[in-house]
PDB file of N, CA and C in Angstrom:
ATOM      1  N   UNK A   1      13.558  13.275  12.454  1.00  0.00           N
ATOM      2  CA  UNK A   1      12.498  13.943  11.718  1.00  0.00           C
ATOM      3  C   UNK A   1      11.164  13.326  12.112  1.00  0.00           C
ATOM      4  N   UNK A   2      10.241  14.249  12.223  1.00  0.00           N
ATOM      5  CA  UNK A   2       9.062  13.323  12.712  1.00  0.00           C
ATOM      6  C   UNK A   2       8.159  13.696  11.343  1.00  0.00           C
ATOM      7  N   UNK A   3       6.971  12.470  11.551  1.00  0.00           N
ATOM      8  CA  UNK A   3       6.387  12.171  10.198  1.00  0.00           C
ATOM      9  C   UNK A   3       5.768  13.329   9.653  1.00  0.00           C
ATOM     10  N   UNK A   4       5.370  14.668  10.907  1.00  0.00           N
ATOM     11  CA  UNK A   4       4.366  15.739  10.496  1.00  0.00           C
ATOM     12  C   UNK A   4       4.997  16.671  10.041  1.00  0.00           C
ATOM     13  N   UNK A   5       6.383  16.255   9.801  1.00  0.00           N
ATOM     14  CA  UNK A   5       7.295  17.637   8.768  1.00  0.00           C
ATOM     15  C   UNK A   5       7.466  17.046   7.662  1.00  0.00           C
ATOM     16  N   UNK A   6       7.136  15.477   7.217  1.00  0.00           N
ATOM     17  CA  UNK A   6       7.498  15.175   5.642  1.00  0.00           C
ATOM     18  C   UNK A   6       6.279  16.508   4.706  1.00  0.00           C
ATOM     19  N   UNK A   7       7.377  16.762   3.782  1.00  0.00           N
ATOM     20  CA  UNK A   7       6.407  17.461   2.568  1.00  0.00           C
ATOM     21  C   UNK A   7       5.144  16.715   2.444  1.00  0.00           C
ATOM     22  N   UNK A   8       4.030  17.188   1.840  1.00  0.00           N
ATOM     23  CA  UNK A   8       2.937  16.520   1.810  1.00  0.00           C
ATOM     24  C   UNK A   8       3.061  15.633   0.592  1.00  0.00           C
ATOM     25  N   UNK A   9       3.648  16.501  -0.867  1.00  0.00           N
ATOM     26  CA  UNK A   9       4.208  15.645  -1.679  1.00  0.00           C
ATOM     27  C   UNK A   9       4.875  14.593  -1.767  1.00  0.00           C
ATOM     28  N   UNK A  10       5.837  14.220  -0.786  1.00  0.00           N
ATOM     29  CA  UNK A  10       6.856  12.989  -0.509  1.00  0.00           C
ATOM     30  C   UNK A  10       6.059  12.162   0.394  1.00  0.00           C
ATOM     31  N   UNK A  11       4.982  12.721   1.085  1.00  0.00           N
ATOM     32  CA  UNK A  11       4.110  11.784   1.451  1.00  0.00           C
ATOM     33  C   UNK A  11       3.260  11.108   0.835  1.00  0.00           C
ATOM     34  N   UNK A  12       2.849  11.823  -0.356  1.00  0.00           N
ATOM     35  CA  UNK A  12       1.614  11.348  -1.416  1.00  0.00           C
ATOM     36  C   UNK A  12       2.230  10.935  -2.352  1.00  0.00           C
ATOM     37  N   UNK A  13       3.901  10.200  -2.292  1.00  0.00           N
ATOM     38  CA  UNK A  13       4.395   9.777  -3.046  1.00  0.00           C
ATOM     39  C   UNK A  13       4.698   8.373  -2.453  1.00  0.00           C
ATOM     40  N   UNK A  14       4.902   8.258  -1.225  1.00  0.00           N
ATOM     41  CA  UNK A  14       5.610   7.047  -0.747  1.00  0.00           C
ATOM     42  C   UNK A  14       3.855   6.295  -0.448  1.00  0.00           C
ATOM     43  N   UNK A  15       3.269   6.979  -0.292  1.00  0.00           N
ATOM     44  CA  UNK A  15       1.899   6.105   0.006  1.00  0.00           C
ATOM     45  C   UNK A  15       1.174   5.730  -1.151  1.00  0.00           C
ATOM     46  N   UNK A  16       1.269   6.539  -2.291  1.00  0.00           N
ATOM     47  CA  UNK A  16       0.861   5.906  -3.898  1.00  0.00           C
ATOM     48  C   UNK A  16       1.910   4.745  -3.904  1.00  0.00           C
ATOM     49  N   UNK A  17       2.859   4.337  -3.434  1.00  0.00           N
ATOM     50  CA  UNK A  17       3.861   3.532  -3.904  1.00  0.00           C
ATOM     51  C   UNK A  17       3.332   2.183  -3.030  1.00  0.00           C
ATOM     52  N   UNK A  18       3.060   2.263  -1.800  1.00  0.00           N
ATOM     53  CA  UNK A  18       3.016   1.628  -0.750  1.00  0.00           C
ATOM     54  C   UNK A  18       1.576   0.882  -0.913  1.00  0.00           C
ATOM     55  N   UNK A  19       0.708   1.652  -1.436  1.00  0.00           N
ATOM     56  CA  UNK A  19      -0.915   1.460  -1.294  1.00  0.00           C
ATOM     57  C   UNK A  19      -0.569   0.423  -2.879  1.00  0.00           C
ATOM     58  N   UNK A  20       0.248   0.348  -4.122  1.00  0.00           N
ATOM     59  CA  UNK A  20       0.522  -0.239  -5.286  1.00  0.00           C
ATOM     60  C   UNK A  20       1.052  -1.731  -4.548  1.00  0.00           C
ATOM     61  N   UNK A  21       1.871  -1.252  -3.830  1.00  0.00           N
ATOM     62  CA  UNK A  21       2.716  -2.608  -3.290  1.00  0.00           C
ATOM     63  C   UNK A  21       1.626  -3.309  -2.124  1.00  0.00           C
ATOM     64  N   UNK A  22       0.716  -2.793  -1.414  1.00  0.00           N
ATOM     65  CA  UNK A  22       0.013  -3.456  -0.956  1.00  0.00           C
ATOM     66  C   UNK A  22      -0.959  -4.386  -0.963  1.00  0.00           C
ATOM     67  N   UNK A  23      -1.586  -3.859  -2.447  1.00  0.00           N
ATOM     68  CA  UNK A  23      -2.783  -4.167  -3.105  1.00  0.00           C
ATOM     69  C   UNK A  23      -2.566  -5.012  -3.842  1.00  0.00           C
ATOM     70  N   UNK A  24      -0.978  -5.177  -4.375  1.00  0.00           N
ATOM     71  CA  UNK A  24      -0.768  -6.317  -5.465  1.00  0.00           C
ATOM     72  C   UNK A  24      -0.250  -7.556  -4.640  1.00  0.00           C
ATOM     73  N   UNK A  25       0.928  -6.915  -3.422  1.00  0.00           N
ATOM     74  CA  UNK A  25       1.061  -8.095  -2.624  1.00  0.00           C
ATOM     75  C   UNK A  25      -0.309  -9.081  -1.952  1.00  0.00           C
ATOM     76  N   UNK A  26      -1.369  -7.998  -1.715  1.00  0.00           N
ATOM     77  CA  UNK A  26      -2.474  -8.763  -1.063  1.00  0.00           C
ATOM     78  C   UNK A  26      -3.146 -10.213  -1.923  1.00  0.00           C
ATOM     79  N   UNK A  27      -3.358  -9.562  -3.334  1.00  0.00           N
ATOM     80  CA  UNK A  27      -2.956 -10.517  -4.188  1.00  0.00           C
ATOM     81  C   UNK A  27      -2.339 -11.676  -4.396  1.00  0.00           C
ATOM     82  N   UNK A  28      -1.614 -11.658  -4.707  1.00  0.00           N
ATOM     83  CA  UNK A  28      -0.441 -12.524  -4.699  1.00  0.00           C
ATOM     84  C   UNK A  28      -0.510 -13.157  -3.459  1.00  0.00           C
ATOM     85  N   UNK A  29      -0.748 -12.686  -2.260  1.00  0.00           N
ATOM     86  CA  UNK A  29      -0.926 -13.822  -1.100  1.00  0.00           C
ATOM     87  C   UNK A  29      -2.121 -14.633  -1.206  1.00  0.00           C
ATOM     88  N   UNK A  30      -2.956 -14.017  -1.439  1.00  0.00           N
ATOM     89  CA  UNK A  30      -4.848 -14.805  -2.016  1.00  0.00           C
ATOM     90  C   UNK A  30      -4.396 -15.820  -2.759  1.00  0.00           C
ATOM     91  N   UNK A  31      -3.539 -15.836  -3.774  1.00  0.00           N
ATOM     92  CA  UNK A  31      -3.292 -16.805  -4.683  1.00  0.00           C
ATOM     93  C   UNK A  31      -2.133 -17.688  -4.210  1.00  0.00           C
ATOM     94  N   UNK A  32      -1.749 -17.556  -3.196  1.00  0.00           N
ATOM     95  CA  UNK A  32      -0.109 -18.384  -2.814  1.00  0.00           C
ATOM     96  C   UNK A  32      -0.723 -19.150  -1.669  1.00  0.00           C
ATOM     97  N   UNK A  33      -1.806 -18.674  -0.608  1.00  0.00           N
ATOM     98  CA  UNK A  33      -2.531 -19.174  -0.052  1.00  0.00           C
ATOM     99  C   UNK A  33      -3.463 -20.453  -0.633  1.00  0.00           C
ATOM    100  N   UNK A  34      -4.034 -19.658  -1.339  1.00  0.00           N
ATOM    101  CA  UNK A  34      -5.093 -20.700  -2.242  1.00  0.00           C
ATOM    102  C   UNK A  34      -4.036 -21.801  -2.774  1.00  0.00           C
ATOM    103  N   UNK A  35      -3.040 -21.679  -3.261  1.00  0.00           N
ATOM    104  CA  UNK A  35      -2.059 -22.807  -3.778  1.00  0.00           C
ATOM    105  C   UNK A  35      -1.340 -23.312  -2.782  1.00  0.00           C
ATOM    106  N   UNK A  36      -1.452 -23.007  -1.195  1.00  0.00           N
ATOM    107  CA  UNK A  36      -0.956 -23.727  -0.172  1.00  0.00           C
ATOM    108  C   UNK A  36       0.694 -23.836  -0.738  1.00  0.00           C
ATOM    109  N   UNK A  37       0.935 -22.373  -0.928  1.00  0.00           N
ATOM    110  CA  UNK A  37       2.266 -21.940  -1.123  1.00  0.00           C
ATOM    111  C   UNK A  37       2.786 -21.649   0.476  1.00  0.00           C
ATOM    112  N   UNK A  38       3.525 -21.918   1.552  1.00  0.00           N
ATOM    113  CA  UNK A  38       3.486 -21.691   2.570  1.00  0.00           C
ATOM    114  C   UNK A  38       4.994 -20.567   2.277  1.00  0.00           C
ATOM    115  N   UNK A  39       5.775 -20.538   2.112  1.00  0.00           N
ATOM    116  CA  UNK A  39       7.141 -19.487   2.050  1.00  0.00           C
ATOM    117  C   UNK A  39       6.323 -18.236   1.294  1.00  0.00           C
ATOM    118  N   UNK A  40       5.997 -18.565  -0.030  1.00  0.00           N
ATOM    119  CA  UNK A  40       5.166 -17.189  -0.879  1.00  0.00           C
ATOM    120  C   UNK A  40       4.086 -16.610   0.061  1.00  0.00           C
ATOM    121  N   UNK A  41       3.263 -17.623   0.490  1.00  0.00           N
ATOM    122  CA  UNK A  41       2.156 -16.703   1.687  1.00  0.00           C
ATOM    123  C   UNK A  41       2.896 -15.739   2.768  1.00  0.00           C
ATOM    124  N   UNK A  42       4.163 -16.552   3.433  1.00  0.00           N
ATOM    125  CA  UNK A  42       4.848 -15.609   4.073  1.00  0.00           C
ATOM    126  C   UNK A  42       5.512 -14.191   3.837  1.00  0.00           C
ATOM    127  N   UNK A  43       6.142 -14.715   2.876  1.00  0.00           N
ATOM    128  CA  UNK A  43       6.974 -13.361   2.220  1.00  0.00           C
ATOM    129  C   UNK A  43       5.688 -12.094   2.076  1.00  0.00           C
ATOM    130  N   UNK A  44       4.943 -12.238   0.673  1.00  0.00           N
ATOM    131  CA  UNK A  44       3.654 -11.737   0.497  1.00  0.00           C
ATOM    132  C   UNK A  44       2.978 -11.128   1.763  1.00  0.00           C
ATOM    133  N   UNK A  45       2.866 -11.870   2.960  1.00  0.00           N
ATOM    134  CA  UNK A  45       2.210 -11.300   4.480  1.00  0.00           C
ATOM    135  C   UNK A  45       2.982 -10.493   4.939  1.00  0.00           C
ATOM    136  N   UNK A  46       4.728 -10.564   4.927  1.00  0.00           N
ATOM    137  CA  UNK A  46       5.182  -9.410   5.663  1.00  0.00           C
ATOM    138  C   UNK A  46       5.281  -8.333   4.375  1.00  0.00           C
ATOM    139  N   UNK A  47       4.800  -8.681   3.462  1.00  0.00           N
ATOM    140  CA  UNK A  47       5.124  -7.373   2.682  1.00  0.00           C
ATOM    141  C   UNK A  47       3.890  -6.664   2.608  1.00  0.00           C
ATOM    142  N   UNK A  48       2.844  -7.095   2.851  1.00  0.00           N
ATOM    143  CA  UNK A  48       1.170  -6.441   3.008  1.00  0.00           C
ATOM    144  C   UNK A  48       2.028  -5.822   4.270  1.00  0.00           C
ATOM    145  N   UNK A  49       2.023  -6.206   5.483  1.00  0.00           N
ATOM    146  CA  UNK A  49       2.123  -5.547   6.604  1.00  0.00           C
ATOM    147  C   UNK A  49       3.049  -4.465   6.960  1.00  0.00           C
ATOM    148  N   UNK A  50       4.043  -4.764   5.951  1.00  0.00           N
ATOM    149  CA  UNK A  50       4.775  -3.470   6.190  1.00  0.00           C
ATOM    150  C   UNK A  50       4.816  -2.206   5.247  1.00  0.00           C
ATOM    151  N   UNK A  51       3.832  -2.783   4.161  1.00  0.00           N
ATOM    152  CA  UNK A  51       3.235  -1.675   3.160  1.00  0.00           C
ATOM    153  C   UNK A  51       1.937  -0.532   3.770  1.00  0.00           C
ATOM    154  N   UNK A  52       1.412  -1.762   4.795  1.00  0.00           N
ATOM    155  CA  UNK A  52       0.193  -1.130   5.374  1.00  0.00           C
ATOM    156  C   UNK A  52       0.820  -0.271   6.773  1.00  0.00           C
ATOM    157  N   UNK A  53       1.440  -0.324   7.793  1.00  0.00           N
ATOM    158  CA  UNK A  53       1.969   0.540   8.479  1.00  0.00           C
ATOM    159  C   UNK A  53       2.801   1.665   7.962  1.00  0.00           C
ATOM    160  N   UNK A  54       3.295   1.593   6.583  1.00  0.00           N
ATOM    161  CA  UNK A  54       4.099   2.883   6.125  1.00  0.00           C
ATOM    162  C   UNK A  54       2.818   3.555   5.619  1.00  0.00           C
ATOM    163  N   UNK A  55       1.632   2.964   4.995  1.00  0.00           N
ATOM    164  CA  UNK A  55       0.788   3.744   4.533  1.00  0.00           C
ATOM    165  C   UNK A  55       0.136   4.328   5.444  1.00  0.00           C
ATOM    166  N   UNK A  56      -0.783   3.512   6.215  1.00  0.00           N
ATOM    167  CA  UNK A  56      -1.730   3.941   7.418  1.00  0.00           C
ATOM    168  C   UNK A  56      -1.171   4.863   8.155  1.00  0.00           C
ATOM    169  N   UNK A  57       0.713   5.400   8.478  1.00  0.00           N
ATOM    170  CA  UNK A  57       0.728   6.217   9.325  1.00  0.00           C
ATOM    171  C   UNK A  57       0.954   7.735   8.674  1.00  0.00           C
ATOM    172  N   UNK A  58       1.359   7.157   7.517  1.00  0.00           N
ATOM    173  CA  UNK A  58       0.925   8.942   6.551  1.00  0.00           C
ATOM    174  C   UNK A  58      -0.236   8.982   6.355  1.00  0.00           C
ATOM    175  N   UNK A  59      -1.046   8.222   6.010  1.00  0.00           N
ATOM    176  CA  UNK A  59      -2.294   8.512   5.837  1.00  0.00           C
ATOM    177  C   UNK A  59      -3.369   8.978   7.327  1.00  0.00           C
ATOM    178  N   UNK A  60      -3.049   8.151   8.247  1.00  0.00           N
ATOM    179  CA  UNK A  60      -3.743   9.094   9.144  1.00  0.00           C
ATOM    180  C   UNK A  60      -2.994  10.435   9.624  1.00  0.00           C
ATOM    181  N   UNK A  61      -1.814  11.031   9.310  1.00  0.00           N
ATOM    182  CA  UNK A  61      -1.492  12.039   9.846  1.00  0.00           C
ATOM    183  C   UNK A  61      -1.954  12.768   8.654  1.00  0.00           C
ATOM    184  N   UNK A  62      -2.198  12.849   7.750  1.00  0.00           N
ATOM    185  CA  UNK A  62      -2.644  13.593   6.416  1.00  0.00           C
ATOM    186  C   UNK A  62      -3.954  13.962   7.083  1.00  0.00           C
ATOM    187  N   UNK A  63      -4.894  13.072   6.915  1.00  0.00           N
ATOM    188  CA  UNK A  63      -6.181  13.420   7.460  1.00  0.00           C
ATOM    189  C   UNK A  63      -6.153  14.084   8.867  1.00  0.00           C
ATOM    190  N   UNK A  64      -5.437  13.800   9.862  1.00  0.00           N
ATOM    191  CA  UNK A  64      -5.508  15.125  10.943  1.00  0.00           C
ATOM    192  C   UNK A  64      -5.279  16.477  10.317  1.00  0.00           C
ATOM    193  N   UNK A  65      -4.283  16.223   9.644  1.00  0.00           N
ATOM    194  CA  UNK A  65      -3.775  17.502   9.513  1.00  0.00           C
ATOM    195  C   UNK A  65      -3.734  17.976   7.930  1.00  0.00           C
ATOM    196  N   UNK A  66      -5.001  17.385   7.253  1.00  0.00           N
ATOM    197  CA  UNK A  66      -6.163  17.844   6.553  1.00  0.00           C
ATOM    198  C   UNK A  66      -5.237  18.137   4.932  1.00  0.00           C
ATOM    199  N   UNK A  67      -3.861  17.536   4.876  1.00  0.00           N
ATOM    200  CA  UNK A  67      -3.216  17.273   3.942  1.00  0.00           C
ATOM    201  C   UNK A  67      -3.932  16.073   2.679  1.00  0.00           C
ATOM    202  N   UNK A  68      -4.466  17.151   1.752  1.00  0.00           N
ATOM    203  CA  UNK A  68      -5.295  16.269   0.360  1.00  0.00           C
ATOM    204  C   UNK A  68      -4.434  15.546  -0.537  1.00  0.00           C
ATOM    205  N   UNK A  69      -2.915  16.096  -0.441  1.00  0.00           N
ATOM    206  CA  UNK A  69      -1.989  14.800  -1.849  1.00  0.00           C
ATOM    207  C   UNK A  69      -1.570  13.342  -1.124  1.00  0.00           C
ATOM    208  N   UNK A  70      -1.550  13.160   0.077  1.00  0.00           N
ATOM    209  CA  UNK A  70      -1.322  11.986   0.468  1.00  0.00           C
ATOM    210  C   UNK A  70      -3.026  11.190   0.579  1.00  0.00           C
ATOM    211  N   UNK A  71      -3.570  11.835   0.892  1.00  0.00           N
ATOM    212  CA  UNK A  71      -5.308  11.238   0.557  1.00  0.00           C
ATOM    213  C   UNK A  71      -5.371  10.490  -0.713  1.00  0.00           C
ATOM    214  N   UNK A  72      -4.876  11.700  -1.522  1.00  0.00           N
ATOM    215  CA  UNK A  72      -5.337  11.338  -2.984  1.00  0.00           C
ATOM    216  C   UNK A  72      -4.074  10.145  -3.606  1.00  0.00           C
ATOM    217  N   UNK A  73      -2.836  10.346  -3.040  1.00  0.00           N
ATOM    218  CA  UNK A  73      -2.293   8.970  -3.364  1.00  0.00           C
ATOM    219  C   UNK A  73      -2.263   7.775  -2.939  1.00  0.00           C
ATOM    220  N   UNK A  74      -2.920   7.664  -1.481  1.00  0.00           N
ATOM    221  CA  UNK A  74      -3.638   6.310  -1.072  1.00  0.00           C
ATOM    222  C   UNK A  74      -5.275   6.620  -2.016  1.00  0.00           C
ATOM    223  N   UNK A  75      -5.789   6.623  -2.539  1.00  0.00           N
ATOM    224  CA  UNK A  75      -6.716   6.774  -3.695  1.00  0.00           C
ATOM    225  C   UNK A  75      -6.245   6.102  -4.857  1.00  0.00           C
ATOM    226  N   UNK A  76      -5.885   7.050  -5.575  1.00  0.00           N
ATOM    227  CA  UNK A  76      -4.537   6.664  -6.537  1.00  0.00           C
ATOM    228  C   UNK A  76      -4.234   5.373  -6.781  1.00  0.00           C
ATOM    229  N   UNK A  77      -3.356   5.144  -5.501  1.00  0.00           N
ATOM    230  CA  UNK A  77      -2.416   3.957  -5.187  1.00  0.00           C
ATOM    231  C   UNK A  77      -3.179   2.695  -5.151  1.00  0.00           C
ATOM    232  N   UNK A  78      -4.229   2.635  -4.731  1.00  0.00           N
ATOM    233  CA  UNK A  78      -5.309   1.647  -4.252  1.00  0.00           C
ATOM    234  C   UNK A  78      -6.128   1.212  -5.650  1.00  0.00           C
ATOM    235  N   UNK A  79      -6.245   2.294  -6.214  1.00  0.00           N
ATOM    236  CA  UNK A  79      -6.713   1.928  -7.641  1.00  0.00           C
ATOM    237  C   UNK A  79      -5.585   1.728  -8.622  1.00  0.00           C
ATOM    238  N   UNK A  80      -4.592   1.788  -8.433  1.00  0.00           N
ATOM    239  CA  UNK A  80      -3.080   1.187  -9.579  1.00  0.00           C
ATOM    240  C   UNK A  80      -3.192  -0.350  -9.268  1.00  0.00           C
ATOM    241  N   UNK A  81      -3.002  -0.089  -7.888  1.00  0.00           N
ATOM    242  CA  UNK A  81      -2.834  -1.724  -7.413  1.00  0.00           C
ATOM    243  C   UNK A  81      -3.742  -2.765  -7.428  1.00  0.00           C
ATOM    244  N   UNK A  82      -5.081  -2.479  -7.383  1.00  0.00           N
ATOM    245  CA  UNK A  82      -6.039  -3.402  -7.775  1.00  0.00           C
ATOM    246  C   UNK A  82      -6.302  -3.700  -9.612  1.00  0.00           C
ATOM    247  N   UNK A  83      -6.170  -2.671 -10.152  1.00  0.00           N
ATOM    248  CA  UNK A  83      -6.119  -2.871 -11.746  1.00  0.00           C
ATOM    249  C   UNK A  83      -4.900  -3.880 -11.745  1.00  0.00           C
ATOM    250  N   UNK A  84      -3.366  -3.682 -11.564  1.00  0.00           N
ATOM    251  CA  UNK A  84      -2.234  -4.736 -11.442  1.00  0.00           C
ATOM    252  C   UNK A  84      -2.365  -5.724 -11.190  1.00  0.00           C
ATOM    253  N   UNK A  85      -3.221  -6.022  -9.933  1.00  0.00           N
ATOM    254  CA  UNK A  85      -3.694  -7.599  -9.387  1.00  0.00           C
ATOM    255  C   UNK A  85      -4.637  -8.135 -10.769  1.00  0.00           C
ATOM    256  N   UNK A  86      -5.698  -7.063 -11.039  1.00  0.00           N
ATOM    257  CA  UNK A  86      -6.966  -7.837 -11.775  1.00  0.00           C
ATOM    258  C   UNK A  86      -5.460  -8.334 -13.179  1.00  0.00           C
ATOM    259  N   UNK A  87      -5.066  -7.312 -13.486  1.00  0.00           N
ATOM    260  CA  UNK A  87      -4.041  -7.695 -14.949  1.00  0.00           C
ATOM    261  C   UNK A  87      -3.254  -9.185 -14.423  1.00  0.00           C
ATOM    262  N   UNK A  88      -3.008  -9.567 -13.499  1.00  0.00           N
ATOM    263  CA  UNK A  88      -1.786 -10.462 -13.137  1.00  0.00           C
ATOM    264  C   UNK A  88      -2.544 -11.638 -13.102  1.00  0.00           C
ATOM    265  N   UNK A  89      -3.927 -11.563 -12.604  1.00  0.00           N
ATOM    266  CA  UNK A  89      -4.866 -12.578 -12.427  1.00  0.00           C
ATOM    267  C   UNK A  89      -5.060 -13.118 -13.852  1.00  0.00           C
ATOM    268  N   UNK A  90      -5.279 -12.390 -14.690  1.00  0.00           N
ATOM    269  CA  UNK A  90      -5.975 -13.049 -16.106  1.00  0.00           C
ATOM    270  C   UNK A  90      -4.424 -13.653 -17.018  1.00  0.00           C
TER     271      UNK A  90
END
């Protein structure tokens, strides 16, 4: 299956999910870093990176091909996940 036949919906679903898990992992590495956590910085880094290649490649095929629900759930997603971080922080 190639990525430009996923529904646009199942796309603007896995990238709201992905853009949540990215934004909180990014987090969580800022702070595992800062605590010279060296295993938590790791884990945390491959999980940014592989949140960000599942997102970035629906998300740029959305925008070629001018698909608005995967836009709007890297939107979405980006704003769940930074409210989660700010909540986890305090």
């Amino acid at each position: 299956m190639d990525i430009s036949e996923l529904n646009p919906w199942l796309s603007a679903m896995i990238v709201l999910f992905t853009q949540i898990v990215f934004l909180y992992a990014r987090t969580l590495n800022v702070i595992y870093t800062a605590e010279r956590k060296l295993i938590q910085t790791l884990v945390s880094g491959n999980i940014i990176g592989i949140a960000w290649l599942i997102s970035i490649s629906l998300g740029v095929n959305a925008l070629m091909t001018l698909q608005w629900q995967p836009i709007a759930g890297h939107l979405i997603g980006g704003s769940v996940g930074v409210i989660m971080a700010f909540r986890r922080k305090s």
